[in-house]
PDB file of N, CA and C in Angstrom:
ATOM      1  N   UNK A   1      -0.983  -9.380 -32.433  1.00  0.00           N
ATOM      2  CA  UNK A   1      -1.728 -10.107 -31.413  1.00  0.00           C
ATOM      3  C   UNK A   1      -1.508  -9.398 -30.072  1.00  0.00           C
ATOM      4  N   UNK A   2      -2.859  -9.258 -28.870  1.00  0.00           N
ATOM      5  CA  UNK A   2      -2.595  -8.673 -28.103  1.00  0.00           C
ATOM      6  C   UNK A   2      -2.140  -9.499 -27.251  1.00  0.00           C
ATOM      7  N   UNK A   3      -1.335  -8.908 -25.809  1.00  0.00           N
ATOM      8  CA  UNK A   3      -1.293  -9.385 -24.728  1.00  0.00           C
ATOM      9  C   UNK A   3      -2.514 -10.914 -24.182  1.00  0.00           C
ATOM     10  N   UNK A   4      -3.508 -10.135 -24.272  1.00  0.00           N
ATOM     11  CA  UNK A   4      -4.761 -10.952 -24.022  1.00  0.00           C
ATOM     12  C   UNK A   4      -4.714 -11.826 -25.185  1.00  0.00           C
ATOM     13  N   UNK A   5      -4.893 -11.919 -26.166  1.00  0.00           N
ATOM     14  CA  UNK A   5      -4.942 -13.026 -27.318  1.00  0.00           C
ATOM     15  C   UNK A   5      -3.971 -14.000 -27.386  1.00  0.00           C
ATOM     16  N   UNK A   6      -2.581 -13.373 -26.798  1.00  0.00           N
ATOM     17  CA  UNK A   6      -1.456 -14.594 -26.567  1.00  0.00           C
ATOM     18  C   UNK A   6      -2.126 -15.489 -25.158  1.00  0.00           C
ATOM     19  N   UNK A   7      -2.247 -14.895 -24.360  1.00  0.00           N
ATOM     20  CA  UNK A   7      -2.451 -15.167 -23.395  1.00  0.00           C
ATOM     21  C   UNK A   7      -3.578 -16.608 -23.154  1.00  0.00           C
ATOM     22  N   UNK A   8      -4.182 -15.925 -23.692  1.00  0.00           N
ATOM     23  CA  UNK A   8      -5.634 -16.780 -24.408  1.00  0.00           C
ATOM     24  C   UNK A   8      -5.269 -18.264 -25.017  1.00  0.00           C
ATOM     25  N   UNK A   9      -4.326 -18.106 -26.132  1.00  0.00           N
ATOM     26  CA  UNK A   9      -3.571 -19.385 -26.724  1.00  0.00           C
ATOM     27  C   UNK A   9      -2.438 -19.475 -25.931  1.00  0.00           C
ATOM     28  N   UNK A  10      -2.353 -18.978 -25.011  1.00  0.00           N
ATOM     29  CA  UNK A  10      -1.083 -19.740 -24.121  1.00  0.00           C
ATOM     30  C   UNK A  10      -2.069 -20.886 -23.416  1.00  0.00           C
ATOM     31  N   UNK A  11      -3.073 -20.706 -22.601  1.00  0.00           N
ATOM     32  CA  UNK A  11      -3.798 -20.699 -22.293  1.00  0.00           C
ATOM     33  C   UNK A  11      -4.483 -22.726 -22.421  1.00  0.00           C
ATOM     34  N   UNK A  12      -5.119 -21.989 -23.392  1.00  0.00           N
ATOM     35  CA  UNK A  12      -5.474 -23.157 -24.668  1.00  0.00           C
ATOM     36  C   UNK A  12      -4.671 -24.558 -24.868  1.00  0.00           C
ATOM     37  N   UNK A  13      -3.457 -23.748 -24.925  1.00  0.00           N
ATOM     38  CA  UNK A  13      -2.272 -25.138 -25.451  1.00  0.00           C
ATOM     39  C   UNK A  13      -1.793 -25.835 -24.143  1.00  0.00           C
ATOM     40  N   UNK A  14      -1.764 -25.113 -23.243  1.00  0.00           N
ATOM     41  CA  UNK A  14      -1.376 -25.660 -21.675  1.00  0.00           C
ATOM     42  C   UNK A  14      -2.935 -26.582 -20.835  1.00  0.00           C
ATOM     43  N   UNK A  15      -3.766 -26.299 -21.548  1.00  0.00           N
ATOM     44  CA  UNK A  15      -4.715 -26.513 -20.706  1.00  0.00           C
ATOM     45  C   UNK A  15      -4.531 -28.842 -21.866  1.00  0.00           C
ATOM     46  N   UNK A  16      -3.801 -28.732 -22.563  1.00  0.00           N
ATOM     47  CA  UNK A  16      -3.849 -30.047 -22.983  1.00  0.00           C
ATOM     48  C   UNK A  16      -2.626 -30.708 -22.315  1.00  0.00           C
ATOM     49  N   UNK A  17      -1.847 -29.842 -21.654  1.00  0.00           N
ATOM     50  CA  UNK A  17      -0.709 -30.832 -20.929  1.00  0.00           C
ATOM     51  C   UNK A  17      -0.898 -31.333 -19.639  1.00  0.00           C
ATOM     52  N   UNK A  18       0.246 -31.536 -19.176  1.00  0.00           N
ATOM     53  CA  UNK A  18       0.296 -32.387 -17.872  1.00  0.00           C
ATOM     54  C   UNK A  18       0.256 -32.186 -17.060  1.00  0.00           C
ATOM     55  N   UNK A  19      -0.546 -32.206 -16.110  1.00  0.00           N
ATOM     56  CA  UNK A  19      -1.055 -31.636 -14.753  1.00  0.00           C
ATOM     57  C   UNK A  19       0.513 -31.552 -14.128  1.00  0.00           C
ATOM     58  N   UNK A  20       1.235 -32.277 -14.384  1.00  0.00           N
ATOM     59  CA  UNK A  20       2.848 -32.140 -13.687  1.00  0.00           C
ATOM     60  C   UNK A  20       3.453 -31.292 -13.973  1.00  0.00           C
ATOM     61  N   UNK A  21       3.245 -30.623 -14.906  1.00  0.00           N
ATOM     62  CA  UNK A  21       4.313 -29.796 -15.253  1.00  0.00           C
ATOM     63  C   UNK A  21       3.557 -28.331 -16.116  1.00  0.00           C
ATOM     64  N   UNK A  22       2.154 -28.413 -15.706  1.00  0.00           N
ATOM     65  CA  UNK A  22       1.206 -26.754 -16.292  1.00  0.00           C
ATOM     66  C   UNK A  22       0.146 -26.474 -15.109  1.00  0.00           C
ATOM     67  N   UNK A  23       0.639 -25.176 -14.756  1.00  0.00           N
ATOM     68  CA  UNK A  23      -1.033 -25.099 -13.636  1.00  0.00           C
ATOM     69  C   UNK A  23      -2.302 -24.920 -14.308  1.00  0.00           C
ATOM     70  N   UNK A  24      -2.309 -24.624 -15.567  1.00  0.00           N
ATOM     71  CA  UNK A  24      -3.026 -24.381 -16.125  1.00  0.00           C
ATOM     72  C   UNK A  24      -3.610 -25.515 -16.240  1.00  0.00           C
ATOM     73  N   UNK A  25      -2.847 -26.797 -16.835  1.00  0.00           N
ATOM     74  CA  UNK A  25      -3.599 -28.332 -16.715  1.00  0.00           C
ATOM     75  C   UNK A  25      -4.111 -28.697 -15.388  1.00  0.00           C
ATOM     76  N   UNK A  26      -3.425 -28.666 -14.546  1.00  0.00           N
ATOM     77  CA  UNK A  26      -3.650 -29.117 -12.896  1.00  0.00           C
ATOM     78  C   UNK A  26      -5.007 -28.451 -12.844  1.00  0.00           C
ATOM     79  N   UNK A  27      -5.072 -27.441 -13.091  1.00  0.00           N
ATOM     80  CA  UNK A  27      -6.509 -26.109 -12.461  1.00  0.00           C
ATOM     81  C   UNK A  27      -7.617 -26.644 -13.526  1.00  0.00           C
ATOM     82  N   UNK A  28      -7.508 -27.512 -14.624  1.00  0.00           N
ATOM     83  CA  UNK A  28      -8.445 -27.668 -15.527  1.00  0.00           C
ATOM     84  C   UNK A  28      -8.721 -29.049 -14.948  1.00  0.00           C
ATOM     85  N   UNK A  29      -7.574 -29.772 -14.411  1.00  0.00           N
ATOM     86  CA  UNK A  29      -8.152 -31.385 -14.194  1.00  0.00           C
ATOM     87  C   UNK A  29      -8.839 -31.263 -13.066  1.00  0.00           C
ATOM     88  N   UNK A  30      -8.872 -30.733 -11.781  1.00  0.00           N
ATOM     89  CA  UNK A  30      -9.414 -30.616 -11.108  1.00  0.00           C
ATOM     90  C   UNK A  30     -10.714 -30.132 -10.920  1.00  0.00           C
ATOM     91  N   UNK A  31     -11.537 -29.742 -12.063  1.00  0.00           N
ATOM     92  CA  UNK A  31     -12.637 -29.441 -12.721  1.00  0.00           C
ATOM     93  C   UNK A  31     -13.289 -28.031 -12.568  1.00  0.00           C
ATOM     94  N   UNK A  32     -14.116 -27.610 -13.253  1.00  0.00           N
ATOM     95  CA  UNK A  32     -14.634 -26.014 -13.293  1.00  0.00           C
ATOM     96  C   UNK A  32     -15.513 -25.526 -12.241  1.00  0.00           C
ATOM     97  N   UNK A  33     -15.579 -26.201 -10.917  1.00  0.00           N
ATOM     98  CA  UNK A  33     -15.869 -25.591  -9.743  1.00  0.00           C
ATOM     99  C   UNK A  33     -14.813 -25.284  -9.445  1.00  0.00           C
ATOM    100  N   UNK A  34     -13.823 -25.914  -9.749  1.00  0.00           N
ATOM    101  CA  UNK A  34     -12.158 -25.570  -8.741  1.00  0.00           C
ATOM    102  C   UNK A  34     -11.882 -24.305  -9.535  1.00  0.00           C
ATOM    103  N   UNK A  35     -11.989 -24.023 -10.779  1.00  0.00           N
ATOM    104  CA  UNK A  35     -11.531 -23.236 -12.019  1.00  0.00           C
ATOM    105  C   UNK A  35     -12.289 -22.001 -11.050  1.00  0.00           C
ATOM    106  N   UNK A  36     -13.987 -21.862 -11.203  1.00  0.00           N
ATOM    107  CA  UNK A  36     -14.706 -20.885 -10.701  1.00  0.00           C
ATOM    108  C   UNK A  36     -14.562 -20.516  -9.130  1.00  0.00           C
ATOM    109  N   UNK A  37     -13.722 -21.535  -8.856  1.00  0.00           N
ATOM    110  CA  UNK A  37     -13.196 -21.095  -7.106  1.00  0.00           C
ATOM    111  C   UNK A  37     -12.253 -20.195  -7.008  1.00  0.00           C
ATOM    112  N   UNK A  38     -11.172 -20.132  -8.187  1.00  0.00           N
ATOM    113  CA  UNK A  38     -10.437 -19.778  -7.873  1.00  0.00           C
ATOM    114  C   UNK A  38     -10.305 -17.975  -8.327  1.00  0.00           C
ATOM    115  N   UNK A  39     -11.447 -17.806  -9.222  1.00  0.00           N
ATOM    116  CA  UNK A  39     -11.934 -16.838  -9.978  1.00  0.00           C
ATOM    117  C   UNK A  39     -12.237 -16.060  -8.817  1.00  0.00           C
ATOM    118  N   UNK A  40     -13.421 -16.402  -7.728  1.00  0.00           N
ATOM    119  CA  UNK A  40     -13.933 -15.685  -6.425  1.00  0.00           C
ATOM    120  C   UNK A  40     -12.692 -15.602  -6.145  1.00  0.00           C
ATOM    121  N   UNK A  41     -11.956 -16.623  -5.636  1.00  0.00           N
ATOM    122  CA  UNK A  41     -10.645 -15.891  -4.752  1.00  0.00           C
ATOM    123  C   UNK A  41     -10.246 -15.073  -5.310  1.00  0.00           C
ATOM    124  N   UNK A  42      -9.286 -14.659  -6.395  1.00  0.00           N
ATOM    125  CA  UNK A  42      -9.051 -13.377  -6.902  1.00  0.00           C
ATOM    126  C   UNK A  42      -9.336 -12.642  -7.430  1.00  0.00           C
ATOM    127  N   UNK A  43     -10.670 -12.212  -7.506  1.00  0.00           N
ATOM    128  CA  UNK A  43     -11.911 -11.115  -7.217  1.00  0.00           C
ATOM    129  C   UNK A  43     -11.591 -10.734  -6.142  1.00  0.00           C
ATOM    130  N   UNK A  44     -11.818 -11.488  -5.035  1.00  0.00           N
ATOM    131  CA  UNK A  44     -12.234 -10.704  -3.920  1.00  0.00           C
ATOM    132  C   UNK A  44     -10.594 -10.266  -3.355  1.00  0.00           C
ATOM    133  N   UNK A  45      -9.501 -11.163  -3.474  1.00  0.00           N
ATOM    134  CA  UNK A  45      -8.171 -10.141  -3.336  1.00  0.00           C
ATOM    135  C   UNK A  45      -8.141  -9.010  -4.420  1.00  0.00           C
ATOM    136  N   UNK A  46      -8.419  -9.170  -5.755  1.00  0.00           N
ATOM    137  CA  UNK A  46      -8.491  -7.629  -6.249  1.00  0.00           C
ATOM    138  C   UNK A  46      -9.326  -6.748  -5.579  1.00  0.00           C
ATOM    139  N   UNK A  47     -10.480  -6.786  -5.097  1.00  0.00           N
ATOM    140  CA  UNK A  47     -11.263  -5.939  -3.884  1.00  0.00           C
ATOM    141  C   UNK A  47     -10.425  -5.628  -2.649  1.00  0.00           C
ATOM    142  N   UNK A  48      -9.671  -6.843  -1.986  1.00  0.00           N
ATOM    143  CA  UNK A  48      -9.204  -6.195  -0.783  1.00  0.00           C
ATOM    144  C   UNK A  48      -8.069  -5.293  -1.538  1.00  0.00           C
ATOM    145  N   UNK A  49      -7.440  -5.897  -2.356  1.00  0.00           N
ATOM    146  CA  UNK A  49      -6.350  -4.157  -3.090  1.00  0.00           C
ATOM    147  C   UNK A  49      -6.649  -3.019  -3.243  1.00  0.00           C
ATOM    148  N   UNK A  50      -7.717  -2.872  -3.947  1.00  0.00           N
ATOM    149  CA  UNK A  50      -8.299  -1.701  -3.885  1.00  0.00           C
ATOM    150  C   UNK A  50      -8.765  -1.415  -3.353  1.00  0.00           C
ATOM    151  N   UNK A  51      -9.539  -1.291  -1.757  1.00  0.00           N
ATOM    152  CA  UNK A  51      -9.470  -0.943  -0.953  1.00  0.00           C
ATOM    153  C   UNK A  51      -8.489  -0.692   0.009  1.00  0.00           C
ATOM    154  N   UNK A  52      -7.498  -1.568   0.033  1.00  0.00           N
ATOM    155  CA  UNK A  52      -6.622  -1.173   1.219  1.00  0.00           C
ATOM    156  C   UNK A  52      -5.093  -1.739   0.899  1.00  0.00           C
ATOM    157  N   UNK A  53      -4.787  -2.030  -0.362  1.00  0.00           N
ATOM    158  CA  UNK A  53      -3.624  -2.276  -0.873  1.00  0.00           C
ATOM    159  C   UNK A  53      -3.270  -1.486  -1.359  1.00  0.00           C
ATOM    160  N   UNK A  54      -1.740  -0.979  -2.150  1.00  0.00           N
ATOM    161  CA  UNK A  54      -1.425  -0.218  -3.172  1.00  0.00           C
ATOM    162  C   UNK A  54      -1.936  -0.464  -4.546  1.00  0.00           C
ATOM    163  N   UNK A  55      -1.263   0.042  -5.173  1.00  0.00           N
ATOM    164  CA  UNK A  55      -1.691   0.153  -6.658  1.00  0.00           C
ATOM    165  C   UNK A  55      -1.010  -0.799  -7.439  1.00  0.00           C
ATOM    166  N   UNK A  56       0.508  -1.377  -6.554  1.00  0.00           N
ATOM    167  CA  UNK A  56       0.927  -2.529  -7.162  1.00  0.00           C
ATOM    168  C   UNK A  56       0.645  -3.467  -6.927  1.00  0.00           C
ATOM    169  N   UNK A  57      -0.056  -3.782  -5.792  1.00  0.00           N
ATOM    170  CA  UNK A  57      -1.039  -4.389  -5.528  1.00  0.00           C
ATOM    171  C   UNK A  57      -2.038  -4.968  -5.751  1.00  0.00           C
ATOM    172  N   UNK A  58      -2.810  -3.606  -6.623  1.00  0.00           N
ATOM    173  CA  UNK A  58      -3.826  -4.002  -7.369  1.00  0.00           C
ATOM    174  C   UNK A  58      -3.731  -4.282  -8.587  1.00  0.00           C
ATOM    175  N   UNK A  59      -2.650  -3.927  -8.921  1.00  0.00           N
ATOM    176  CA  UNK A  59      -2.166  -4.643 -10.756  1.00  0.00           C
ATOM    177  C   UNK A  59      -1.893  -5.886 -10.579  1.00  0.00           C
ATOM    178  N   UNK A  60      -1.263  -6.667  -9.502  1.00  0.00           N
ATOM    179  CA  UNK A  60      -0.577  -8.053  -9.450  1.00  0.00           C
ATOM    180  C   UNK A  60      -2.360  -8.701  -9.194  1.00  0.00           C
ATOM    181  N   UNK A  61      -3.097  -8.066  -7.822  1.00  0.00           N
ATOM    182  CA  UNK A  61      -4.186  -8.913  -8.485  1.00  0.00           C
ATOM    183  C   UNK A  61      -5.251  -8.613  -9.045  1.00  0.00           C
ATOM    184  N   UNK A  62      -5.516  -7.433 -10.066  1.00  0.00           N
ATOM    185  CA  UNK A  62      -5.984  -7.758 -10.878  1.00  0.00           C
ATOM    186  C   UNK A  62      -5.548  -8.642 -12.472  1.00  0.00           C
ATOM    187  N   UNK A  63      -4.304  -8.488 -12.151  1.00  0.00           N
ATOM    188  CA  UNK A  63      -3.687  -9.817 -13.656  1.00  0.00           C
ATOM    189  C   UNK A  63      -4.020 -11.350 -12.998  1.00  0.00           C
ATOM    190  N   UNK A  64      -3.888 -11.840 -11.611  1.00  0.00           N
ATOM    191  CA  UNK A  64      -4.386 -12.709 -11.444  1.00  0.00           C
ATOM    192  C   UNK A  64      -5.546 -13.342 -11.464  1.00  0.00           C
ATOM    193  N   UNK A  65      -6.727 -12.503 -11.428  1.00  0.00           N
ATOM    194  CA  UNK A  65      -7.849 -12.348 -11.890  1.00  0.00           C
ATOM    195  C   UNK A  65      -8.444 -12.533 -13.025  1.00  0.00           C
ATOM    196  N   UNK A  66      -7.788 -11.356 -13.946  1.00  0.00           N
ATOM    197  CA  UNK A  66      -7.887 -11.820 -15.416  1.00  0.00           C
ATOM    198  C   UNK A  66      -7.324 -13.089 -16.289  1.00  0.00           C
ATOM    199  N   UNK A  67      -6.198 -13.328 -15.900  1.00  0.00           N
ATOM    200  CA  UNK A  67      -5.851 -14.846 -15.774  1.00  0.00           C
ATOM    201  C   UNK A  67      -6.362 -15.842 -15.087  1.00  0.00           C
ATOM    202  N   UNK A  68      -7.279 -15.248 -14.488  1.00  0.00           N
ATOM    203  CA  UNK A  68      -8.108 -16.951 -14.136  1.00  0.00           C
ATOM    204  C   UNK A  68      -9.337 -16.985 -14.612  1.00  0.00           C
ATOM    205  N   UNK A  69     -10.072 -15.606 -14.828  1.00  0.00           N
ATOM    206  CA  UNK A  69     -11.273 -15.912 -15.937  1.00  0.00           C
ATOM    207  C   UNK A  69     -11.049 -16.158 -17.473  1.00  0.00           C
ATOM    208  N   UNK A  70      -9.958 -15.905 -17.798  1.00  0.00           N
ATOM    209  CA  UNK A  70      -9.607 -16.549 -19.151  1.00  0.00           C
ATOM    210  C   UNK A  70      -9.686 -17.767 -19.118  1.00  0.00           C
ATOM    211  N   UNK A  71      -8.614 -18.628 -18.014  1.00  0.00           N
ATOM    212  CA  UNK A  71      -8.628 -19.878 -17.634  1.00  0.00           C
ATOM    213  C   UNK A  71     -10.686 -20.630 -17.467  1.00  0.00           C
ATOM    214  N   UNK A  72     -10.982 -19.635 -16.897  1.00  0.00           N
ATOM    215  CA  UNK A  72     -12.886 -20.398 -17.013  1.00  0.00           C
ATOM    216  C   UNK A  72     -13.121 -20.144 -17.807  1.00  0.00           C
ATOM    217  N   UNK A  73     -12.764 -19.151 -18.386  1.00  0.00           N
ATOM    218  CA  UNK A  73     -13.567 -18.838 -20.320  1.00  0.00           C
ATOM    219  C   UNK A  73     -13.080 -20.114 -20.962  1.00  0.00           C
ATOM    220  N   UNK A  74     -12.043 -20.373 -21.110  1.00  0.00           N
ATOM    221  CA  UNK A  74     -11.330 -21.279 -21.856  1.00  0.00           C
ATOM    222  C   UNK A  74     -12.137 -22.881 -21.672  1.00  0.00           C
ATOM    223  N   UNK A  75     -12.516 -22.935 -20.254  1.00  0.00           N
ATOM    224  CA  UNK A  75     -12.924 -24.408 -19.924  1.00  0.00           C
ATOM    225  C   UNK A  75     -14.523 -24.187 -20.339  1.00  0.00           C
ATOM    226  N   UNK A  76     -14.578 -23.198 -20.217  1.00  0.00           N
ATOM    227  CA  UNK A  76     -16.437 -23.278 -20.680  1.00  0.00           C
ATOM    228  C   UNK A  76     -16.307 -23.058 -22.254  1.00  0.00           C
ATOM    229  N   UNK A  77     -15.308 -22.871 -22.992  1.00  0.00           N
ATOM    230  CA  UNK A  77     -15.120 -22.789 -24.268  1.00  0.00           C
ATOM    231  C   UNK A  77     -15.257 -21.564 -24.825  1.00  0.00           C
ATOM    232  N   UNK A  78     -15.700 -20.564 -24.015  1.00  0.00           N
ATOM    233  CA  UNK A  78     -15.811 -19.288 -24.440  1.00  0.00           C
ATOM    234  C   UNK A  78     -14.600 -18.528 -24.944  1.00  0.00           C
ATOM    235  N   UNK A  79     -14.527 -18.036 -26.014  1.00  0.00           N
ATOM    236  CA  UNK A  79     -13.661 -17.010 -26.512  1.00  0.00           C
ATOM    237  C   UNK A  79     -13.584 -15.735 -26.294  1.00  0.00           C
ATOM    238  N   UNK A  80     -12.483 -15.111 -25.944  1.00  0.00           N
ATOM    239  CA  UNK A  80     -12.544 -13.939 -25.279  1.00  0.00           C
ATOM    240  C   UNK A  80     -12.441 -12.575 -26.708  1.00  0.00           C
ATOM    241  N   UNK A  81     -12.893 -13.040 -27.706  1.00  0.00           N
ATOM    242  CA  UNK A  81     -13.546 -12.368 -29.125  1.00  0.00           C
ATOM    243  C   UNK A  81     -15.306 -12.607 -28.544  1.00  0.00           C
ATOM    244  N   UNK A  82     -15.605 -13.472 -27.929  1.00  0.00           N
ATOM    245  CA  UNK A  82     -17.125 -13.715 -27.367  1.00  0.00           C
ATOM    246  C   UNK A  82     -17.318 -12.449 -26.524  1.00  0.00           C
ATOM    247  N   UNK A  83     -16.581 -12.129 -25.591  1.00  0.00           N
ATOM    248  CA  UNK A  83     -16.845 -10.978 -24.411  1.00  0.00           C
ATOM    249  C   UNK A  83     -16.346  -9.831 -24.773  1.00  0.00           C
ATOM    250  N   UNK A  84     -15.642  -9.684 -25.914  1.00  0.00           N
ATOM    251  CA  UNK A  84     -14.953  -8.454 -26.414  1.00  0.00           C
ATOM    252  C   UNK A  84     -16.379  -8.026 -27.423  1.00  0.00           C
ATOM    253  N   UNK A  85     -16.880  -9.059 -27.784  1.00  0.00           N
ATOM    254  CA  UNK A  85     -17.946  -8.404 -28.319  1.00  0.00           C
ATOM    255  C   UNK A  85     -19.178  -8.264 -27.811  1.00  0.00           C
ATOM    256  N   UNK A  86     -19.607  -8.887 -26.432  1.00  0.00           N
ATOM    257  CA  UNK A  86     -20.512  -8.516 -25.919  1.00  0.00           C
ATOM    258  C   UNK A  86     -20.588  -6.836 -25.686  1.00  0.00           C
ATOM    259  N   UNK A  87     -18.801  -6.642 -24.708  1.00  0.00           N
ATOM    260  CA  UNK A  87     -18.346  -5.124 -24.796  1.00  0.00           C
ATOM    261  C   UNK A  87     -18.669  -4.295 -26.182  1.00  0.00           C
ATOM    262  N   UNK A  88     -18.241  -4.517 -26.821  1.00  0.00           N
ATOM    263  CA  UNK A  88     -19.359  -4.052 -28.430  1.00  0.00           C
ATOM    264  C   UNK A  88     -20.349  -3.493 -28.235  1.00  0.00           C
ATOM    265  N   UNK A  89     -20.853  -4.520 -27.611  1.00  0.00           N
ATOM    266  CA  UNK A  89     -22.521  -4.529 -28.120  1.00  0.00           C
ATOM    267  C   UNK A  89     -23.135  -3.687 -27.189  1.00  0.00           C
ATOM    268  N   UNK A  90     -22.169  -3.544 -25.975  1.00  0.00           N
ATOM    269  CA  UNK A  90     -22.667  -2.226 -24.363  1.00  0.00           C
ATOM    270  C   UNK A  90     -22.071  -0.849 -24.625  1.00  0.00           C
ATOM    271  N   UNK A  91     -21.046  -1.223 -26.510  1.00  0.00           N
ATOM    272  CA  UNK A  91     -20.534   0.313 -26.131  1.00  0.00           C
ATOM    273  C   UNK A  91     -21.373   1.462 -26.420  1.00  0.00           C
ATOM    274  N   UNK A  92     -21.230   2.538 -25.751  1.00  0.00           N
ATOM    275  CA  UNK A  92     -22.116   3.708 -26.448  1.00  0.00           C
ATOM    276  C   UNK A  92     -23.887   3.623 -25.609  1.00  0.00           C
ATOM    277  N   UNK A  93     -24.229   2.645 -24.789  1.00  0.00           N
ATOM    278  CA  UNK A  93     -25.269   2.312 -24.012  1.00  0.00           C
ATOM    279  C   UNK A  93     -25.053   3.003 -22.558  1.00  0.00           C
ATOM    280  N   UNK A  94     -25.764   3.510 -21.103  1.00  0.00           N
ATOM    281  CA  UNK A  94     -25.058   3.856 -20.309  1.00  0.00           C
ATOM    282  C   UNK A  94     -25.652   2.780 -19.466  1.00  0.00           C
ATOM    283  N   UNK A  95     -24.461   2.461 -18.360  1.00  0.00           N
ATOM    284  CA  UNK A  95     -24.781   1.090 -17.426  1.00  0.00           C
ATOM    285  C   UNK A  95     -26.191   0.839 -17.293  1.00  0.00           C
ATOM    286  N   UNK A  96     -26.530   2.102 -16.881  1.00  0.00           N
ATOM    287  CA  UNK A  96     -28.256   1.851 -16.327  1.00  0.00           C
ATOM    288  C   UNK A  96     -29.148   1.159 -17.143  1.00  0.00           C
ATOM    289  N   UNK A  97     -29.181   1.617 -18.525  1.00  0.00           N
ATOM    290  CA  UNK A  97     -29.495   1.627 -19.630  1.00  0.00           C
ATOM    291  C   UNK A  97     -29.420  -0.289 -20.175  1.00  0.00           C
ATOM    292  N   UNK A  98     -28.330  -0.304 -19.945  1.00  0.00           N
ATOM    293  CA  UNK A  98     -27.966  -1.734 -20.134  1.00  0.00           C
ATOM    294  C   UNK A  98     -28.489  -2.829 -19.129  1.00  0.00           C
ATOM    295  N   UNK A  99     -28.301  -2.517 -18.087  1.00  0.00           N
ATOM    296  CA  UNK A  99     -29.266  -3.007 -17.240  1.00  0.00           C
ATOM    297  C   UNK A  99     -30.713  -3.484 -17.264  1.00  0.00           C
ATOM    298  N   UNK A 100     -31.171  -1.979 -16.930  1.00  0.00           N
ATOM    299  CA  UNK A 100     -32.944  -1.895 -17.767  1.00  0.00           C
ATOM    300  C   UNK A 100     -32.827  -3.363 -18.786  1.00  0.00           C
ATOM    301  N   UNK A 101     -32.028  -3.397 -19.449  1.00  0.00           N
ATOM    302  CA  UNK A 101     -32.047  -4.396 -21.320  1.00  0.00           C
ATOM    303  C   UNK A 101     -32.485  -5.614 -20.910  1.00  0.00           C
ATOM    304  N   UNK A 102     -31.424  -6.222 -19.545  1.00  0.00           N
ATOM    305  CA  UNK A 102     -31.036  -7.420 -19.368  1.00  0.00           C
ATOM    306  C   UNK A 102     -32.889  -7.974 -19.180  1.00  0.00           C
ATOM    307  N   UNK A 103     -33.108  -7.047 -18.432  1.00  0.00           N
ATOM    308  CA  UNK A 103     -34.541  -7.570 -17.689  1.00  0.00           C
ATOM    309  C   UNK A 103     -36.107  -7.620 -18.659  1.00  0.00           C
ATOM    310  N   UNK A 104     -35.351  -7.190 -19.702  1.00  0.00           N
ATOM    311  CA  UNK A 104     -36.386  -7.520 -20.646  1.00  0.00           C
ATOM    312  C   UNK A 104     -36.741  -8.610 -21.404  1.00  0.00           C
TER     313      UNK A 104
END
């Protein structure tokens, strides 16, 4: 199991406990605008890192990042075997290419 797949069922099992004692519960009770709020926020600190942070910087927030769209995957029910295979389905396509697709 990867990193991401634990993560995923860490995830999962916390999101049924107690807002007292899991942020993961707290961030789910507070509902999936708060979830998708918090997604922009660390987006856009992984942007200010990479632009003008270090590199450890940008690892701390890009894991915060990825840990919080798991956290919205999770509340929208999406499985992250769902987006691993969308990635699938773009591999071997070039961005542009994929693009062009969407609009069809």
């Amino acid at each position: 199991m990867s990193t991401l797949e634990r993560l995923e069922a860490t995830i999962a099992e916390r999101r049924a406990a107690s807002p007292d004692t899991s942020y993961v519960a707290k961030l789910n009770a507070k509902g999936l605008p708060k979830i998708a709020q918090k997604v922009g926020e660390e987006a856009t600190e992984t942007v200010i890192a990479a632009v003008s942070g270090s590199n450890e910087e940008l690892v701390s927030e890009s894991a915060d990042l990825i840990f919080h769209l798991l956290v919205l995957l999770n509340a929208k029910g999406v499985s992250l075997d769902h987006v691993l295979g969308e990635l699938g389905r773009r591999e071997g396509l070039s961005g542009l290419e994929e693009k062009a697709n969407r609009s069809e």
